[in-house]
C-alpha atoms as a PDB file:
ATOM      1  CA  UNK A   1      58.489  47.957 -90.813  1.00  0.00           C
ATOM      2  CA  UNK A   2      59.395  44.296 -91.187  1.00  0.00           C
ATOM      3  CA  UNK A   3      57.231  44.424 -94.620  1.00  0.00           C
ATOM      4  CA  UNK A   4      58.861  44.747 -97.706  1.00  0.00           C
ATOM      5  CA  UNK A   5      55.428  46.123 -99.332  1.00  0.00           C
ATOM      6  CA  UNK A   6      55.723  49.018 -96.113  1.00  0.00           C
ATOM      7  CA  UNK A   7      58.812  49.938 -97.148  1.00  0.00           C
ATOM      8  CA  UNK A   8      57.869  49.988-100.763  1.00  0.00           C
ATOM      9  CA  UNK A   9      54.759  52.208-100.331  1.00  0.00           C
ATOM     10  CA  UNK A  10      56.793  54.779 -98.027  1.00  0.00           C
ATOM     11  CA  UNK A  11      59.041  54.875-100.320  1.00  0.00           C
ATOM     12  CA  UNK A  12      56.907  55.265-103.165  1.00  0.00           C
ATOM     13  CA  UNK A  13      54.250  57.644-100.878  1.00  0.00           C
ATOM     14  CA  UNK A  14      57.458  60.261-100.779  1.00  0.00           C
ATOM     15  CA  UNK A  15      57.361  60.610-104.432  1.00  0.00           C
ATOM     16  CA  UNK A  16      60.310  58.234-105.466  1.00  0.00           C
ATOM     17  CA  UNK A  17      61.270  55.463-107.479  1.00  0.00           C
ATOM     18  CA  UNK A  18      62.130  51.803-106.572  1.00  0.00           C
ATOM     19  CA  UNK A  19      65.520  51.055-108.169  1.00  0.00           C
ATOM     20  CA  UNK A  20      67.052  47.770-108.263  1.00  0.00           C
ATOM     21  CA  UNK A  21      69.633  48.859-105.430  1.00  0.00           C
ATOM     22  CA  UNK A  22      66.926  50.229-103.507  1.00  0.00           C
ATOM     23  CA  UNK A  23      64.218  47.072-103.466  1.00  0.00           C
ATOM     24  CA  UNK A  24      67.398  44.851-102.814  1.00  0.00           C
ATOM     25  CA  UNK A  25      69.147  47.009 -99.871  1.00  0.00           C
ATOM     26  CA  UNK A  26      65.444  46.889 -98.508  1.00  0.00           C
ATOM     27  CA  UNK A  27      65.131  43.331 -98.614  1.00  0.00           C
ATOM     28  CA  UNK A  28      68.700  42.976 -97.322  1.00  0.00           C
ATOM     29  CA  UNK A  29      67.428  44.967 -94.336  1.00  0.00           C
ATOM     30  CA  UNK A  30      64.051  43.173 -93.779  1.00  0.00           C
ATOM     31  CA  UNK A  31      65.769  39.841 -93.807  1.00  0.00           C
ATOM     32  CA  UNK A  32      68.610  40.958 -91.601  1.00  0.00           C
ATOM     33  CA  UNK A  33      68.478  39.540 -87.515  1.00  0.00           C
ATOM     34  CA  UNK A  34      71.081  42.334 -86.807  1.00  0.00           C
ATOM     35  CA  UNK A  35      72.170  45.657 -87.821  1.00  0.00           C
ATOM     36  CA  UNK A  36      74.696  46.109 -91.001  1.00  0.00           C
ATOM     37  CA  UNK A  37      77.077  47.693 -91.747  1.00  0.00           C
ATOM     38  CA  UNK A  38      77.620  49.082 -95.384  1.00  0.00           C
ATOM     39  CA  UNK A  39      80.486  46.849 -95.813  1.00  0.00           C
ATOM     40  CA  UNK A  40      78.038  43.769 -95.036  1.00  0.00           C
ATOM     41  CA  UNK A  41      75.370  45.253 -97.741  1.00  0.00           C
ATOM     42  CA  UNK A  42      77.951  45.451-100.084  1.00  0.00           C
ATOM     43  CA  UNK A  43      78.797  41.707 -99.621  1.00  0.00           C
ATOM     44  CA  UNK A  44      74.848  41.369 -99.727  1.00  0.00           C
ATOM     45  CA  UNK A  45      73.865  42.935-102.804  1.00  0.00           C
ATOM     46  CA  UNK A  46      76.611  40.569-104.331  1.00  0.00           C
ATOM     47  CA  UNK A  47      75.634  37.399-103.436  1.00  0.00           C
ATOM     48  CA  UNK A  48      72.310  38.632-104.272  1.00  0.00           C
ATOM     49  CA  UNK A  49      73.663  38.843-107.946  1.00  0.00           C
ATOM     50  CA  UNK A  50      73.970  43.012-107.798  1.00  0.00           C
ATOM     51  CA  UNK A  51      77.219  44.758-108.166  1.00  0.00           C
ATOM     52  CA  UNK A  52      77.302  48.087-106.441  1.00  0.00           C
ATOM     53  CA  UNK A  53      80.508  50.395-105.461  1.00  0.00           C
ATOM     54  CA  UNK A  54      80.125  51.799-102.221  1.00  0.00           C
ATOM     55  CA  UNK A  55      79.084  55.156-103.391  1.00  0.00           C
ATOM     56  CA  UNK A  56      75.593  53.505-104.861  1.00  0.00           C
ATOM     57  CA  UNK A  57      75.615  51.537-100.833  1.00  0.00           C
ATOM     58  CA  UNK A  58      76.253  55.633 -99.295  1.00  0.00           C
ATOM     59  CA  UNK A  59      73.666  56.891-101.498  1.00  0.00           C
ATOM     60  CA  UNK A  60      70.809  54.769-100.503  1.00  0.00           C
ATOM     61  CA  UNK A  61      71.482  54.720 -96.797  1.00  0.00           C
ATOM     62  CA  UNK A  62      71.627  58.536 -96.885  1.00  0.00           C
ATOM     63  CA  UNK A  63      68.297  58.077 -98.662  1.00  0.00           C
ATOM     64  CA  UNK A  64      66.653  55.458 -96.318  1.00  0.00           C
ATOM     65  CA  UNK A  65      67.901  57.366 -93.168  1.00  0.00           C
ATOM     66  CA  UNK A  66      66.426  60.827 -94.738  1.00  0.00           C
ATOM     67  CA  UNK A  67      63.226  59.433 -94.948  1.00  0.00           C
ATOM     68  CA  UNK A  68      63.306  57.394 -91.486  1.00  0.00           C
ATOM     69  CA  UNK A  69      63.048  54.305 -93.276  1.00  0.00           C
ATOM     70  CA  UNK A  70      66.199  53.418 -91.134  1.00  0.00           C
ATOM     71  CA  UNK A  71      68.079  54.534 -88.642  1.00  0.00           C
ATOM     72  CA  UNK A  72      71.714  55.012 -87.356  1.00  0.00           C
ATOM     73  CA  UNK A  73      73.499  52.678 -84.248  1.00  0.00           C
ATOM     74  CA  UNK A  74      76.604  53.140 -82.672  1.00  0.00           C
ATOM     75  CA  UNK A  75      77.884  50.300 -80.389  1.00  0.00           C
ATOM     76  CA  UNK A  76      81.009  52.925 -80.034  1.00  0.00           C
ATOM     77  CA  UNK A  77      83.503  51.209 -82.211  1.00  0.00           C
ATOM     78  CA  UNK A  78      83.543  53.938 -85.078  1.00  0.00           C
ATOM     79  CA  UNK A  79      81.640  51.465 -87.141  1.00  0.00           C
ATOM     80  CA  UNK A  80      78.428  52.817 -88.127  1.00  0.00           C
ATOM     81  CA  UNK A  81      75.761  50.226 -87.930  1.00  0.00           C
ATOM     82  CA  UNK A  82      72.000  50.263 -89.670  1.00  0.00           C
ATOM     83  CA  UNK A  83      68.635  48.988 -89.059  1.00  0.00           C
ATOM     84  CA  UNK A  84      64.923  49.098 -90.037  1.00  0.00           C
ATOM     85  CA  UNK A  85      63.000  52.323 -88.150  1.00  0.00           C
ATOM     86  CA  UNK A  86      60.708  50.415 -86.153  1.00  0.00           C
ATOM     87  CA  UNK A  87      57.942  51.898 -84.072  1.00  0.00           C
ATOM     88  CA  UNK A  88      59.664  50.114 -80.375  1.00  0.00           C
ATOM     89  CA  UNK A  89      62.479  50.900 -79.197  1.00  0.00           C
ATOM     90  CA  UNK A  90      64.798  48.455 -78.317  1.00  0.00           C
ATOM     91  CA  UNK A  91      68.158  47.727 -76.824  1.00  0.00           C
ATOM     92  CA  UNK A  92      71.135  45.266 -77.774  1.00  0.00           C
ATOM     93  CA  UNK A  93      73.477  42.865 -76.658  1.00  0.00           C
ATOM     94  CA  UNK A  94      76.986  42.489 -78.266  1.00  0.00           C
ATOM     95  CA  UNK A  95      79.553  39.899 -77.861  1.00  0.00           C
ATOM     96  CA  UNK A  96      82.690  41.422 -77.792  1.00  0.00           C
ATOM     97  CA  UNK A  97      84.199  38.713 -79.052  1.00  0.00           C
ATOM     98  CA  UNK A  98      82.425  37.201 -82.442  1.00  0.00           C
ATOM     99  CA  UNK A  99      80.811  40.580 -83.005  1.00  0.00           C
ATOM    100  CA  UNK A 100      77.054  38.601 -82.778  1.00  0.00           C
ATOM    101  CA  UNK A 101      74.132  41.360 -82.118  1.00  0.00           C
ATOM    102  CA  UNK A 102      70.820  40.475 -80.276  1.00  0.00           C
ATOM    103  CA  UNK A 103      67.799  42.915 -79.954  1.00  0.00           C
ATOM    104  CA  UNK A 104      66.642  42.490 -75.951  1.00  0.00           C
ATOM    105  CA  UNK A 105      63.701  43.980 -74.691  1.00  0.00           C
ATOM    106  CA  UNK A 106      63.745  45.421 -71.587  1.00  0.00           C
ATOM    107  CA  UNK A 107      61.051  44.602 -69.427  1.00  0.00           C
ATOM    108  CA  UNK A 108      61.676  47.832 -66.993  1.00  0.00           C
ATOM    109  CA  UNK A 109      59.721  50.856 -67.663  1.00  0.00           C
ATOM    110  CA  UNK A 110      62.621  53.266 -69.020  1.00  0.00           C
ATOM    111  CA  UNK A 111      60.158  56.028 -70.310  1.00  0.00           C
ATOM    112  CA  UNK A 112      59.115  56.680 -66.429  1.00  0.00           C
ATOM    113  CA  UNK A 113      63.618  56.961 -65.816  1.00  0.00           C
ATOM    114  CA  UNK A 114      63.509  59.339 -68.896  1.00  0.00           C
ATOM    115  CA  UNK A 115      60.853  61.722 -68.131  1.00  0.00           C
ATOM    116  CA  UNK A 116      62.061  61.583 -64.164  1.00  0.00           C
ATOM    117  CA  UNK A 117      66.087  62.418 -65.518  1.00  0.00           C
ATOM    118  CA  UNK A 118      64.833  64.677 -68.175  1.00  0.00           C
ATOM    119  CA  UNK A 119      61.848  66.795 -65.481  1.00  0.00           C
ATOM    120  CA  UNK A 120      65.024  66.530 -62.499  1.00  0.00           C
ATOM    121  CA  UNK A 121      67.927  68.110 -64.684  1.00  0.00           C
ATOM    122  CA  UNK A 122      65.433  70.552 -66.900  1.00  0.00           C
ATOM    123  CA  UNK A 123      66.617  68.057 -70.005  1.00  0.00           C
ATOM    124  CA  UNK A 124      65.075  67.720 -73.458  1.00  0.00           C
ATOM    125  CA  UNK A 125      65.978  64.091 -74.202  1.00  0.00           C
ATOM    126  CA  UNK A 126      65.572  63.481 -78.119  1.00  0.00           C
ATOM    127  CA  UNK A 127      67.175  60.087 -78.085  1.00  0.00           C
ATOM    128  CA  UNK A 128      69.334  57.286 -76.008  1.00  0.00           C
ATOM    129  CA  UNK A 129      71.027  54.956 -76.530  1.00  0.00           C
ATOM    130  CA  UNK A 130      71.596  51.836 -74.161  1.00  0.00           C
ATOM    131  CA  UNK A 131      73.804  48.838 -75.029  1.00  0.00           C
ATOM    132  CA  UNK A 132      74.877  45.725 -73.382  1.00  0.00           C
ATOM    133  CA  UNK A 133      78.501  44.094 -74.211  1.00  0.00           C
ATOM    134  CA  UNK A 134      79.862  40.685 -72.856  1.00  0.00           C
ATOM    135  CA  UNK A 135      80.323  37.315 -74.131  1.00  0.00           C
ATOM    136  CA  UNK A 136      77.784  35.431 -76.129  1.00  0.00           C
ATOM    137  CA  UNK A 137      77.292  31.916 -75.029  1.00  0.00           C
ATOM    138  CA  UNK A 138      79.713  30.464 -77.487  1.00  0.00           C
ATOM    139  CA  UNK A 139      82.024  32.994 -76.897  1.00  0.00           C
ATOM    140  CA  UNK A 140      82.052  32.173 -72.336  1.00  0.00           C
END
């Protein structure tokens, strides 16, 4: 959903409005290489000429991740992290360092390890997560 007009018609499709928050935290999203936090939508809908309190930011991430419009990462830091729902799944690479985030694709078939780990332990997987930390290039 890299489409503003997708998101637009979902959102729209479930039977709700576009507010000026919501078509802006959209775009924020679309135009975004990485995933952000709240904190970094905040600072987005500013410079976009928008000022929101953080309870407006809560409120329409609750709402895009209750309608799978995004979804929830966790790099394990106790920040909470947020990106478009996209049909592929991906992975990422983080430099521990300047914080930069990369989406990699993996070119190894996980599906085949998932249904072999979930058949071998009798193991309904829902979800994984799988997340690569080092140093960037600018960062070695």
């Amino acid at each position: 959903m890299k489409n503003p007009d997708e998101i637009i018609n979902k959102i729209r499709s479930i039977g709700h409005r576009i507010t000026k928050a919501r078509g802006l935290v959209a775009e924020l999203f679309i135009n975004s290489s990485e995933p952000l936090t709240a904190q970094a939508l905040i600072l987005g809908l500013q410079t976009l000429g928008l000022k929101v309190n953080k309870t407006t930011v809560y409120r329409e991430l609750t709402f895009l991740l209750d309608n799978e419009i995004i979804k929830s990462i966790d790099f394990g830091d106790g920040v909470k992290r947020y990106e478009l729902q996209e049909n592929e799944h991906h992975h990422h690479i983080i430099c521990v360092n300047c914080k930069k985030v990369e989406d990699v694709d993996l070119t190894t078939d996980l599906d085949k390890e998932e249904a072999k780990i979930s058949k071998d332990k009798n193991f309904k997987i829902i979800n994984h997560s799988l997340e690569f930390f080092g140093l960037c290039a600018n960062c070695q």
